[in-house]
C-alpha atoms as a PDB file:
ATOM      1  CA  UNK A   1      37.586  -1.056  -1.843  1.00  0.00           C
ATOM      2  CA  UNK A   2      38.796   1.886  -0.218  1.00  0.00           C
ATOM      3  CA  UNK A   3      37.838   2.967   3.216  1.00  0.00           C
ATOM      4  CA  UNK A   4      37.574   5.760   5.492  1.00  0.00           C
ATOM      5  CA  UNK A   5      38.606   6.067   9.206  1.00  0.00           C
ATOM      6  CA  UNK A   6      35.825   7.568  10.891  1.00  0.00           C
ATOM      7  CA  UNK A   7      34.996   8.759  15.127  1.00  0.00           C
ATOM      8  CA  UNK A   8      32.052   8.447  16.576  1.00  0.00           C
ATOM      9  CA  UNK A   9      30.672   8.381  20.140  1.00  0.00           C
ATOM     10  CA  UNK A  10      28.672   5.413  21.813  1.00  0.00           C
ATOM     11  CA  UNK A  11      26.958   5.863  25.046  1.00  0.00           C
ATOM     12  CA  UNK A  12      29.218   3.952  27.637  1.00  0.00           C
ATOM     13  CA  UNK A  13      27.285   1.157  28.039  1.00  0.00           C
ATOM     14  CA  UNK A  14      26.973   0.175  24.441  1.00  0.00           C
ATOM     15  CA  UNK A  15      30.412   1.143  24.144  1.00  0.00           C
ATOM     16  CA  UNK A  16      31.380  -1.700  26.572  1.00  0.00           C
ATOM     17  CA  UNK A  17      28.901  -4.632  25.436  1.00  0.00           C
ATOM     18  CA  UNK A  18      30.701  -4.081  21.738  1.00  0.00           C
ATOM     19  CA  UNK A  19      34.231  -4.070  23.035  1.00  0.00           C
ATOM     20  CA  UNK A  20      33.465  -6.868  25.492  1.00  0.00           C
ATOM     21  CA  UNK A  21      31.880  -8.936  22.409  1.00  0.00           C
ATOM     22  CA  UNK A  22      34.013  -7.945  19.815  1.00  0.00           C
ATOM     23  CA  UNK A  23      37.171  -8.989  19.088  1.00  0.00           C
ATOM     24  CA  UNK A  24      39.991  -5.644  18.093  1.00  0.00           C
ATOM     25  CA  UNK A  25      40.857  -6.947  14.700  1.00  0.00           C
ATOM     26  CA  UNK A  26      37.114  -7.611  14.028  1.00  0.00           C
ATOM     27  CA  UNK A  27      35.464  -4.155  15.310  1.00  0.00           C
ATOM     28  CA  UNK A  28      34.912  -2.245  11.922  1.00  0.00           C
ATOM     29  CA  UNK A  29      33.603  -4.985   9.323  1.00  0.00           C
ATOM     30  CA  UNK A  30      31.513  -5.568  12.583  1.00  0.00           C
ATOM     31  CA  UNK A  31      29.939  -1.950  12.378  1.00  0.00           C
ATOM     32  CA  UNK A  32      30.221  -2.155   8.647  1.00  0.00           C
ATOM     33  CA  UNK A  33      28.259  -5.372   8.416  1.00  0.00           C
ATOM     34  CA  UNK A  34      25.627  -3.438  11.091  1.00  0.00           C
ATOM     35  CA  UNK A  35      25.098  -0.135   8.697  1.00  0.00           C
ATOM     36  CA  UNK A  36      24.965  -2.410   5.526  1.00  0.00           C
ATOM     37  CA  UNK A  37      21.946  -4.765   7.574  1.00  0.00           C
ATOM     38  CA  UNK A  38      20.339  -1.140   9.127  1.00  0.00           C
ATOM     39  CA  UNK A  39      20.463   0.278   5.548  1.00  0.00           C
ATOM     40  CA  UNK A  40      18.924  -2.798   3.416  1.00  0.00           C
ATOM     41  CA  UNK A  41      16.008  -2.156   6.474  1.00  0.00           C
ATOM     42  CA  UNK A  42      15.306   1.307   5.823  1.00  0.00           C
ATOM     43  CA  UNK A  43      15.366   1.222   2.228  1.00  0.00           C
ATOM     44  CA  UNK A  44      13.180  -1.870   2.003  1.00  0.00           C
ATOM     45  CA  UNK A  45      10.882   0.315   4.416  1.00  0.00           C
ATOM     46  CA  UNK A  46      11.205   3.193   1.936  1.00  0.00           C
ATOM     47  CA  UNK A  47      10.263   1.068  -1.253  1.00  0.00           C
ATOM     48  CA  UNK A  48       7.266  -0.502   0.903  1.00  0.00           C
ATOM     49  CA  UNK A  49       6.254   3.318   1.436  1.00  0.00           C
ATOM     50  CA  UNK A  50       6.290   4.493  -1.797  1.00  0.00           C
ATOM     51  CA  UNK A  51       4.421   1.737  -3.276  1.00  0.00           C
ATOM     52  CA  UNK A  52       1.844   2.688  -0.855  1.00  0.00           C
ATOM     53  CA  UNK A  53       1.863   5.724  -1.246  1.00  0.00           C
ATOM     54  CA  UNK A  54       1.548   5.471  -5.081  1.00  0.00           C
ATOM     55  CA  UNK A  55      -1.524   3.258  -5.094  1.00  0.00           C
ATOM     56  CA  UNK A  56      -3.347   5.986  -2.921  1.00  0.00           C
ATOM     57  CA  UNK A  57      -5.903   7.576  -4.734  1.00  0.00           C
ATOM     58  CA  UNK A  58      -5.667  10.543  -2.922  1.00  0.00           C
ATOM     59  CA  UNK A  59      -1.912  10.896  -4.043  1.00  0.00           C
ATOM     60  CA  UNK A  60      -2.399  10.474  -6.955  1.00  0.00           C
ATOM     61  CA  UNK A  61      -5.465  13.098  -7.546  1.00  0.00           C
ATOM     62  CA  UNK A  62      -2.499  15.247  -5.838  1.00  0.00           C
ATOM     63  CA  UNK A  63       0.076  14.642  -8.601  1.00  0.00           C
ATOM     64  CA  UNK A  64      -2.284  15.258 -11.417  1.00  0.00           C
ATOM     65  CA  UNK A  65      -3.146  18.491  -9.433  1.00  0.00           C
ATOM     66  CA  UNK A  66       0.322  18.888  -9.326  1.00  0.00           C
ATOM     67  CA  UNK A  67       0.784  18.189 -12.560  1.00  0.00           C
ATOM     68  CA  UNK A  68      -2.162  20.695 -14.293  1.00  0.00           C
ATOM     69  CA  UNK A  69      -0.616  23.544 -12.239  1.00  0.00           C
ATOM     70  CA  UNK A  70       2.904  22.799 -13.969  1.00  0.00           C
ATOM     71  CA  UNK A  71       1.219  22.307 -17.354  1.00  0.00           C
ATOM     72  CA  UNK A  72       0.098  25.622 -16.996  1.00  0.00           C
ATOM     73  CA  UNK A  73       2.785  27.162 -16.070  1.00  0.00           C
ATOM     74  CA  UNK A  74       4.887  25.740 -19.151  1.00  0.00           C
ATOM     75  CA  UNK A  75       2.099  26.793 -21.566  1.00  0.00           C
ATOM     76  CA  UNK A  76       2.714  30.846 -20.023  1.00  0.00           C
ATOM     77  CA  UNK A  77       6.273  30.429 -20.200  1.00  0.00           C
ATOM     78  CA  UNK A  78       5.870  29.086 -23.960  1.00  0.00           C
ATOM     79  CA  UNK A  79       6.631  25.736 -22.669  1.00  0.00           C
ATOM     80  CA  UNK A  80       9.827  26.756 -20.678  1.00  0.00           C
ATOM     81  CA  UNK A  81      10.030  26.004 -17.123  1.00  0.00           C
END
């Protein structure tokens, strides 16, 4: 896989804890293993949202709103958008 060397700033005190508990040779699959774990989070978060959010009934009546008003607009254009 390739990789990409990357800088970035930690306040100080984080900054110590991780080079305190870290070992050198261990520090970026570390903060790899960290963004991979933060990202599963947020996009589990996101799916959990937008299942949600597409069971509302007031979202939907929204998106059929939404989607008379681009109907309409095809039909003018002779069904171009």
């Amino acid at each position: 896989m390739a990789t990409r060397k990357m800088t970035f700033s930690l306040p100080e005190p984080l900054a110590e804890r991780f080079v305190r508990r870290i070992p050198a040779g261990a520090r970026s699959k570390y903060v790899a293993c960290a963004l991979i774990e933060k990202f599963s989070v947020h996009d589990r978060y996101l799916a959990e949202s937008c299942r949600i959010a597409n069971g509302d009934p007031e979202v939907r009546a929204i998106e059929e709103e939404f989607e008379a008003i681009t109907a309409k607009a095809a039909e003018s254009r002779g069904g171009w958008l």
